[in-house]
PDB file of N, CA and C in Angstrom:
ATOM      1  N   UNK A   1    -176.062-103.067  -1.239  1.00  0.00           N
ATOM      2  CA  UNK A   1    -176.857-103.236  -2.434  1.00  0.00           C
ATOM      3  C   UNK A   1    -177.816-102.056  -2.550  1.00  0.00           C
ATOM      4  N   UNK A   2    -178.014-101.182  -3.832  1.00  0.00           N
ATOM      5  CA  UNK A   2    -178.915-100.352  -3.780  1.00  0.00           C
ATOM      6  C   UNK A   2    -179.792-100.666  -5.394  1.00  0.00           C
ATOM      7  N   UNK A   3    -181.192-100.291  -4.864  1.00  0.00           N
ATOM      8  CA  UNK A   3    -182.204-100.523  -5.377  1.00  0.00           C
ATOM      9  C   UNK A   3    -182.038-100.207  -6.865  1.00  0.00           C
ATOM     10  N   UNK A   4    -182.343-100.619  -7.552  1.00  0.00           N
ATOM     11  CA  UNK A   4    -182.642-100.278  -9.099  1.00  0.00           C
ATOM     12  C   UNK A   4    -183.724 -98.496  -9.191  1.00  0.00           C
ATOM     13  N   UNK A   5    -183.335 -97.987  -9.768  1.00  0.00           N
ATOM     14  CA  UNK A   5    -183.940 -96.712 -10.240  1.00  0.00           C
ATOM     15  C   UNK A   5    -185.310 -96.688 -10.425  1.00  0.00           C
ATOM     16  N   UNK A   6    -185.480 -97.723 -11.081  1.00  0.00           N
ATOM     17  CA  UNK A   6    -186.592 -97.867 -10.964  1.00  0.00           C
ATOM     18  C   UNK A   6    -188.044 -98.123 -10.447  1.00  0.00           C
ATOM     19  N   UNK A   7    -187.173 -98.903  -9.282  1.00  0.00           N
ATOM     20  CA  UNK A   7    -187.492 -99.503  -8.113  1.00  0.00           C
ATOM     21  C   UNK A   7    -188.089 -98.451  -7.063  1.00  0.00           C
ATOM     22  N   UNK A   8    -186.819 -98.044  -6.921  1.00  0.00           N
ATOM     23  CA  UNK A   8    -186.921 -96.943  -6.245  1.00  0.00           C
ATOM     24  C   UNK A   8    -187.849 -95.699  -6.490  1.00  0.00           C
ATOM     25  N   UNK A   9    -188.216 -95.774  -7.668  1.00  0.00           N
ATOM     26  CA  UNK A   9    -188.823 -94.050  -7.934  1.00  0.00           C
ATOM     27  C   UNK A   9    -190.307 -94.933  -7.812  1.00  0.00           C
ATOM     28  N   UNK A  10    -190.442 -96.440  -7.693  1.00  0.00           N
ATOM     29  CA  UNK A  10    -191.997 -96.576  -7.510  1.00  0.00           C
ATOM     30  C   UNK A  10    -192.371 -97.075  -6.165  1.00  0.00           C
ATOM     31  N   UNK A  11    -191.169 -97.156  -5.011  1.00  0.00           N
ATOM     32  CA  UNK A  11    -191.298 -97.020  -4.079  1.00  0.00           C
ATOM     33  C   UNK A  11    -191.569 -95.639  -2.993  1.00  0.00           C
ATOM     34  N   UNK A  12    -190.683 -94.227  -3.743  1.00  0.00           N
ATOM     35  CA  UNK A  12    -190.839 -93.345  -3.639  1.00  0.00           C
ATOM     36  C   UNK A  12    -192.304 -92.686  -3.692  1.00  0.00           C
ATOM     37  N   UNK A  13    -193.051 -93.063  -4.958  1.00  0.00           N
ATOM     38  CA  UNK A  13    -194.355 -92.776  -5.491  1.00  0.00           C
ATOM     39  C   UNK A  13    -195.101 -93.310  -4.169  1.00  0.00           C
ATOM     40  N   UNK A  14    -195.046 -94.515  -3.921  1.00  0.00           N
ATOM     41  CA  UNK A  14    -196.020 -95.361  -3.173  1.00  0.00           C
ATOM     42  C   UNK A  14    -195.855 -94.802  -1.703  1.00  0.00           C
ATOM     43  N   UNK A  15    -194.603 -94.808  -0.849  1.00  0.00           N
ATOM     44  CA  UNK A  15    -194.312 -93.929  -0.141  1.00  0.00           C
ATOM     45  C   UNK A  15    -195.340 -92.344  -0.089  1.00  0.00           C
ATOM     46  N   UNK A  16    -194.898 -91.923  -0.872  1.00  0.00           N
ATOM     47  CA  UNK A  16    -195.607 -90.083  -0.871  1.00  0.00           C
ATOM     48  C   UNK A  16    -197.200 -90.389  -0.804  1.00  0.00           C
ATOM     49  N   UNK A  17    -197.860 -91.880  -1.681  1.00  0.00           N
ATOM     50  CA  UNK A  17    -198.949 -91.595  -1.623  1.00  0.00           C
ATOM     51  C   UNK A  17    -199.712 -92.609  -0.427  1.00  0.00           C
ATOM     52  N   UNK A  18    -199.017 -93.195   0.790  1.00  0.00           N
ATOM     53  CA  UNK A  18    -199.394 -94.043   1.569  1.00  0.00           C
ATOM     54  C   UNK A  18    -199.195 -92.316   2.814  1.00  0.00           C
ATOM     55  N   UNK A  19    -198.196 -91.770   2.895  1.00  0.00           N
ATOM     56  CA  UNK A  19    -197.601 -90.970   3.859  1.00  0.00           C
ATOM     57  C   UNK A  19    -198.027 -89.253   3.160  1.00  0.00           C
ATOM     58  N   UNK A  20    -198.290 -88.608   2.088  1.00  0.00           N
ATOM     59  CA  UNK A  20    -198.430 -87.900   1.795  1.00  0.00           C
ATOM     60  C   UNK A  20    -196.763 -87.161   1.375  1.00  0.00           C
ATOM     61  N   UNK A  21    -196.919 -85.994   0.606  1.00  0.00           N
ATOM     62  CA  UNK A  21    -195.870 -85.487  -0.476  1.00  0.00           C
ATOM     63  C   UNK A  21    -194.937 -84.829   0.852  1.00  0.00           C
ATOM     64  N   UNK A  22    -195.886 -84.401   2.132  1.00  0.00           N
ATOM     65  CA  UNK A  22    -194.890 -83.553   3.173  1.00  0.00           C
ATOM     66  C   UNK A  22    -194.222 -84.788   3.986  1.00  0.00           C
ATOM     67  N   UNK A  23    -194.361 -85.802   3.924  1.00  0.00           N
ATOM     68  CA  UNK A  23    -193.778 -86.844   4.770  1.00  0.00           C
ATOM     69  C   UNK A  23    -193.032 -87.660   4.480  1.00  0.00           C
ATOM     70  N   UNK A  24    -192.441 -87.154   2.668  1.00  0.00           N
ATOM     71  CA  UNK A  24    -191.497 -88.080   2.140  1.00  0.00           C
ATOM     72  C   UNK A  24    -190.414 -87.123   1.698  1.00  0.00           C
ATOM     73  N   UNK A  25    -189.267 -87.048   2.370  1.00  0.00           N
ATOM     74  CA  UNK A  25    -188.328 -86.171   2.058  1.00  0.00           C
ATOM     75  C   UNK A  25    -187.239 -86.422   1.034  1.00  0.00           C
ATOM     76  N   UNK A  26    -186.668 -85.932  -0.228  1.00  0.00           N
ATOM     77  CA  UNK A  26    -185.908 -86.608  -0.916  1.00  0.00           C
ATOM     78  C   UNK A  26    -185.077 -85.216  -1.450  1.00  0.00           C
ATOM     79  N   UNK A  27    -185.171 -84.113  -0.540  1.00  0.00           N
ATOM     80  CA  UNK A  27    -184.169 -83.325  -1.005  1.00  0.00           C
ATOM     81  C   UNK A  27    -183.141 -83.063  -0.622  1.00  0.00           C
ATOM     82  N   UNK A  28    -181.701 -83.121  -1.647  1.00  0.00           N
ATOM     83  CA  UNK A  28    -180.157 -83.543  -0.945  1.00  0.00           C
ATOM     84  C   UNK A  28    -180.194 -82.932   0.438  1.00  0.00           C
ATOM     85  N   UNK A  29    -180.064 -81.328   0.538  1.00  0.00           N
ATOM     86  CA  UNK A  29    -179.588 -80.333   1.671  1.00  0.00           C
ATOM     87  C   UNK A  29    -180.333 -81.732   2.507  1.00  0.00           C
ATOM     88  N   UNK A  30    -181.292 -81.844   2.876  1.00  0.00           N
ATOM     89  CA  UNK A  30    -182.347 -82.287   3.964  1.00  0.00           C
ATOM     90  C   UNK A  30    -181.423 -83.401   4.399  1.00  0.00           C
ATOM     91  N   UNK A  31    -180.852 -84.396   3.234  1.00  0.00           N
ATOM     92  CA  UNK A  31    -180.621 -85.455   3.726  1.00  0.00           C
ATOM     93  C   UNK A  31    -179.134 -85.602   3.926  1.00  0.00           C
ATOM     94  N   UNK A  32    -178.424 -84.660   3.647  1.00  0.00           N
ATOM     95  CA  UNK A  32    -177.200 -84.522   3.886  1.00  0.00           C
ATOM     96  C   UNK A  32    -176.735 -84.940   5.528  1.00  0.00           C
ATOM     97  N   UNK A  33    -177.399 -84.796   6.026  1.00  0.00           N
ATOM     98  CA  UNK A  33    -177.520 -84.857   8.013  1.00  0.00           C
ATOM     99  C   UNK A  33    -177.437 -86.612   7.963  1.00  0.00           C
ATOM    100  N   UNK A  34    -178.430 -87.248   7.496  1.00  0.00           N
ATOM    101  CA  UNK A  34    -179.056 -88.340   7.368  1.00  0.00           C
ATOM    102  C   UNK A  34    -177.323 -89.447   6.799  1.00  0.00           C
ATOM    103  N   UNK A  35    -176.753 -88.656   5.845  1.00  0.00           N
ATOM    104  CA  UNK A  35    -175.578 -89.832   5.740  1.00  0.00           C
ATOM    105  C   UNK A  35    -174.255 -89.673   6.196  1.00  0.00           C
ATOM    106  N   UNK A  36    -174.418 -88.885   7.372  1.00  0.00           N
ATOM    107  CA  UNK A  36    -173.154 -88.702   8.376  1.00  0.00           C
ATOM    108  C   UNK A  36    -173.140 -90.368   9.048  1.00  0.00           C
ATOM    109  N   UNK A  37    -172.094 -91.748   8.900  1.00  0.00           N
ATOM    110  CA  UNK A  37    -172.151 -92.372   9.938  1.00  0.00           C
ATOM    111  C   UNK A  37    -170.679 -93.041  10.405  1.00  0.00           C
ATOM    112  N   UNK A  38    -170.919 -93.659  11.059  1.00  0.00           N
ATOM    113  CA  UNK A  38    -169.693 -94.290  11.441  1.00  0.00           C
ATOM    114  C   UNK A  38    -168.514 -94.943  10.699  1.00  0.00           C
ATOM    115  N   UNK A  39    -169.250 -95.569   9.995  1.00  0.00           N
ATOM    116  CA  UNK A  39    -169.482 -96.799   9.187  1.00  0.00           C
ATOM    117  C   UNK A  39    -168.872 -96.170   7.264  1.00  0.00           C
ATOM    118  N   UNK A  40    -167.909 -97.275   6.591  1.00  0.00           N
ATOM    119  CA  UNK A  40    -168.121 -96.492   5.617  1.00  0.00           C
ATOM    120  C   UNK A  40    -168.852 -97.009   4.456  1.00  0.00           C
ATOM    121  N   UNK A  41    -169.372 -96.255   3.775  1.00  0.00           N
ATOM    122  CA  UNK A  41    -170.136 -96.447   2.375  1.00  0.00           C
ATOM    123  C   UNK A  41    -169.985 -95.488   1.387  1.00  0.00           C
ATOM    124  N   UNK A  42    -170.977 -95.493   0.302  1.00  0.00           N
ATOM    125  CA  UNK A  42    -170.673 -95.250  -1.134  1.00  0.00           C
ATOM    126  C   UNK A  42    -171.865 -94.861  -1.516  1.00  0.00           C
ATOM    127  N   UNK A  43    -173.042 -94.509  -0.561  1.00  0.00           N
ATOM    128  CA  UNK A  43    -174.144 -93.907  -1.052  1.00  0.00           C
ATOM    129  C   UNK A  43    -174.819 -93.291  -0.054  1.00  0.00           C
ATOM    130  N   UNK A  44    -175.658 -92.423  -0.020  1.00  0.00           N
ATOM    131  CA  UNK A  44    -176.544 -91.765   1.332  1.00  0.00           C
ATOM    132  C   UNK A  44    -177.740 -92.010   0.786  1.00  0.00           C
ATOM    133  N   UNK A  45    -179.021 -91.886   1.772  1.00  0.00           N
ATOM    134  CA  UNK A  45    -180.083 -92.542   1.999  1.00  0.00           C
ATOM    135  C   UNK A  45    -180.834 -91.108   0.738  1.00  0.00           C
ATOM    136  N   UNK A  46    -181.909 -92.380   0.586  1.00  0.00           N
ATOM    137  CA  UNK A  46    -182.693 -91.941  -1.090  1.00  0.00           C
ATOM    138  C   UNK A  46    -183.780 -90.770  -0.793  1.00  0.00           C
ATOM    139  N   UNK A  47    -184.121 -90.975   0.895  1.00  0.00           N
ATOM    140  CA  UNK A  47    -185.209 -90.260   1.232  1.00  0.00           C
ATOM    141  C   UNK A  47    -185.351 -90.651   2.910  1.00  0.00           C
ATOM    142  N   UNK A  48    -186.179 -89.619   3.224  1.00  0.00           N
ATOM    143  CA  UNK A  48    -186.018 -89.491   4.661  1.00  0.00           C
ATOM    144  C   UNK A  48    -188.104 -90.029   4.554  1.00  0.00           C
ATOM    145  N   UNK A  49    -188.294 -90.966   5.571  1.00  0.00           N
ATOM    146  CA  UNK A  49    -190.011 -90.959   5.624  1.00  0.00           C
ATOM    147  C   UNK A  49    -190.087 -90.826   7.436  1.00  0.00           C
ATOM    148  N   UNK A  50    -191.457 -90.364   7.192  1.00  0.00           N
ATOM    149  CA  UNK A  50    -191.665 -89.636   8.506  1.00  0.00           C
ATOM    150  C   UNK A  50    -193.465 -90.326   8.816  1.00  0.00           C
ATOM    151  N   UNK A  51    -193.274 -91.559   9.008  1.00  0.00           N
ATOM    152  CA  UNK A  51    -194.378 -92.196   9.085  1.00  0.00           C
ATOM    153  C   UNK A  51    -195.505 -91.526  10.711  1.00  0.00           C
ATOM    154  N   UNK A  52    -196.765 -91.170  10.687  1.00  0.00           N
ATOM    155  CA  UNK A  52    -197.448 -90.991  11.672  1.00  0.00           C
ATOM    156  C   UNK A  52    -197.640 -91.353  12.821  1.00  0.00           C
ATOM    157  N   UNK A  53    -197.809 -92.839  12.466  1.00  0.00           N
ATOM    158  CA  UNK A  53    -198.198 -94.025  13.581  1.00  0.00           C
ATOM    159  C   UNK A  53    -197.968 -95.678  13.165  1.00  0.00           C
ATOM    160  N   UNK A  54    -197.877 -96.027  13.677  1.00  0.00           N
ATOM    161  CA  UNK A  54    -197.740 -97.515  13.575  1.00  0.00           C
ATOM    162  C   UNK A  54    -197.865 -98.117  12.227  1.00  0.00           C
ATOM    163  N   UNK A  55    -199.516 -97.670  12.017  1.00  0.00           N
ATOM    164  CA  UNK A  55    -199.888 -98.387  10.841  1.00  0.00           C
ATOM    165  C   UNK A  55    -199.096 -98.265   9.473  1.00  0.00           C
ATOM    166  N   UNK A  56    -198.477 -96.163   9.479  1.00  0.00           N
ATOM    167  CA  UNK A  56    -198.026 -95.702   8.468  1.00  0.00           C
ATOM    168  C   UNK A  56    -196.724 -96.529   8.455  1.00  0.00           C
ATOM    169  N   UNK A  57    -195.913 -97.070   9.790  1.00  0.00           N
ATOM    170  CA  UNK A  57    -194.469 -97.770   9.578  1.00  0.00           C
ATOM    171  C   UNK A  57    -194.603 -98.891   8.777  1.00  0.00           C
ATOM    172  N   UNK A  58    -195.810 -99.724   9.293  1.00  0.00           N
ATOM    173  CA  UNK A  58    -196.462-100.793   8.608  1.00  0.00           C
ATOM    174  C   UNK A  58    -196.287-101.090   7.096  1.00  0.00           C
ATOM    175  N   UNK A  59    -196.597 -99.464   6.742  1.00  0.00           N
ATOM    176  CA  UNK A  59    -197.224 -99.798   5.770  1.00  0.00           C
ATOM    177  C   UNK A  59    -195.673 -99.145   4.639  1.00  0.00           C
ATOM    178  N   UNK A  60    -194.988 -98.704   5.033  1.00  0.00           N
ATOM    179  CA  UNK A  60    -193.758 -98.304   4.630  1.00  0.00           C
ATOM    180  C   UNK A  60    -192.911 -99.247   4.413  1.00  0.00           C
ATOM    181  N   UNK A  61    -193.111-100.302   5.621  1.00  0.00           N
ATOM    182  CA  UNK A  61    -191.979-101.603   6.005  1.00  0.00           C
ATOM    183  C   UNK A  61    -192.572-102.600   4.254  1.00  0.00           C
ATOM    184  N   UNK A  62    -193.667-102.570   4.175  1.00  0.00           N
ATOM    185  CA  UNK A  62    -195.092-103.206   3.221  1.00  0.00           C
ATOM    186  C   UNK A  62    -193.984-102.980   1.573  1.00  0.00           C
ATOM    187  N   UNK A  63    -194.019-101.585   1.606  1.00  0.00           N
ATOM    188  CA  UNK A  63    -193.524-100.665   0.351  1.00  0.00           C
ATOM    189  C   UNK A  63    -192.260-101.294   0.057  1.00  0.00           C
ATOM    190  N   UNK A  64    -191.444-101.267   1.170  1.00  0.00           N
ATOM    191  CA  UNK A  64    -190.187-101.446   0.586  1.00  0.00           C
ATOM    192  C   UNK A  64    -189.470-103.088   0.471  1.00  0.00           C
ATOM    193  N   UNK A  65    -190.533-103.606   1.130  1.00  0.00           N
ATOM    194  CA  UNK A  65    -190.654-105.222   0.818  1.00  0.00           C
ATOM    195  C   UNK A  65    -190.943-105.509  -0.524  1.00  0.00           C
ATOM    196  N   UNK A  66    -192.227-104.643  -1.058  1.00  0.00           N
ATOM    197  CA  UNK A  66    -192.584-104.980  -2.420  1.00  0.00           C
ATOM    198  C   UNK A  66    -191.743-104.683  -3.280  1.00  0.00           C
ATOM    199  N   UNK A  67    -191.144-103.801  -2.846  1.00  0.00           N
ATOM    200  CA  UNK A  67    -190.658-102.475  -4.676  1.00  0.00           C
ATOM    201  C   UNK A  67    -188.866-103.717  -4.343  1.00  0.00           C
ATOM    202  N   UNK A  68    -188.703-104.228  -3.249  1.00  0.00           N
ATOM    203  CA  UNK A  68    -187.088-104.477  -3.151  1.00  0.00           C
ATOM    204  C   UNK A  68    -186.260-103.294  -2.905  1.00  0.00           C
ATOM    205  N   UNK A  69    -186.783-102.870  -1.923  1.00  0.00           N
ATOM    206  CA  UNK A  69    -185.549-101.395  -1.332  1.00  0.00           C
ATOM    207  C   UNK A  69    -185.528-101.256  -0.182  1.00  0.00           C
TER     208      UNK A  69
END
């Protein structure tokens, strides 16, 4: 299941501004690595987050509970 567009671009927002603009990665080249897997599917990941510490996972896990992603 993948997130609604919309969803997503205000999870993205909330993301960049909980973690900052350098800690939310959403450019293809970058994430190209990211959807190499075993497993098969039909989409690669929307963005790469690079949370600090605990609280920032926290608060990421928080984000994507709310937005549904």
């Amino acid at each position: 299941m993948s997130a609604s567009p919309p969803a997503l671009a205000a999870a993205l927002a909330a993301w960049r501004g909980a973690l900052g603009d350098a800690h939310v990665v959403t450019e293809p080249a970058a994430l190209a690595a990211l959807a190499a897997t075993t497993f098969a599917h039909d989409h690669g990941p929307a963005a790469r987050l690079c949370p600090a510490d605990r609280d920032q996972v926290a608060a990421c896990v928080r984000i994507a509970a709310d937005h549904g992603v």
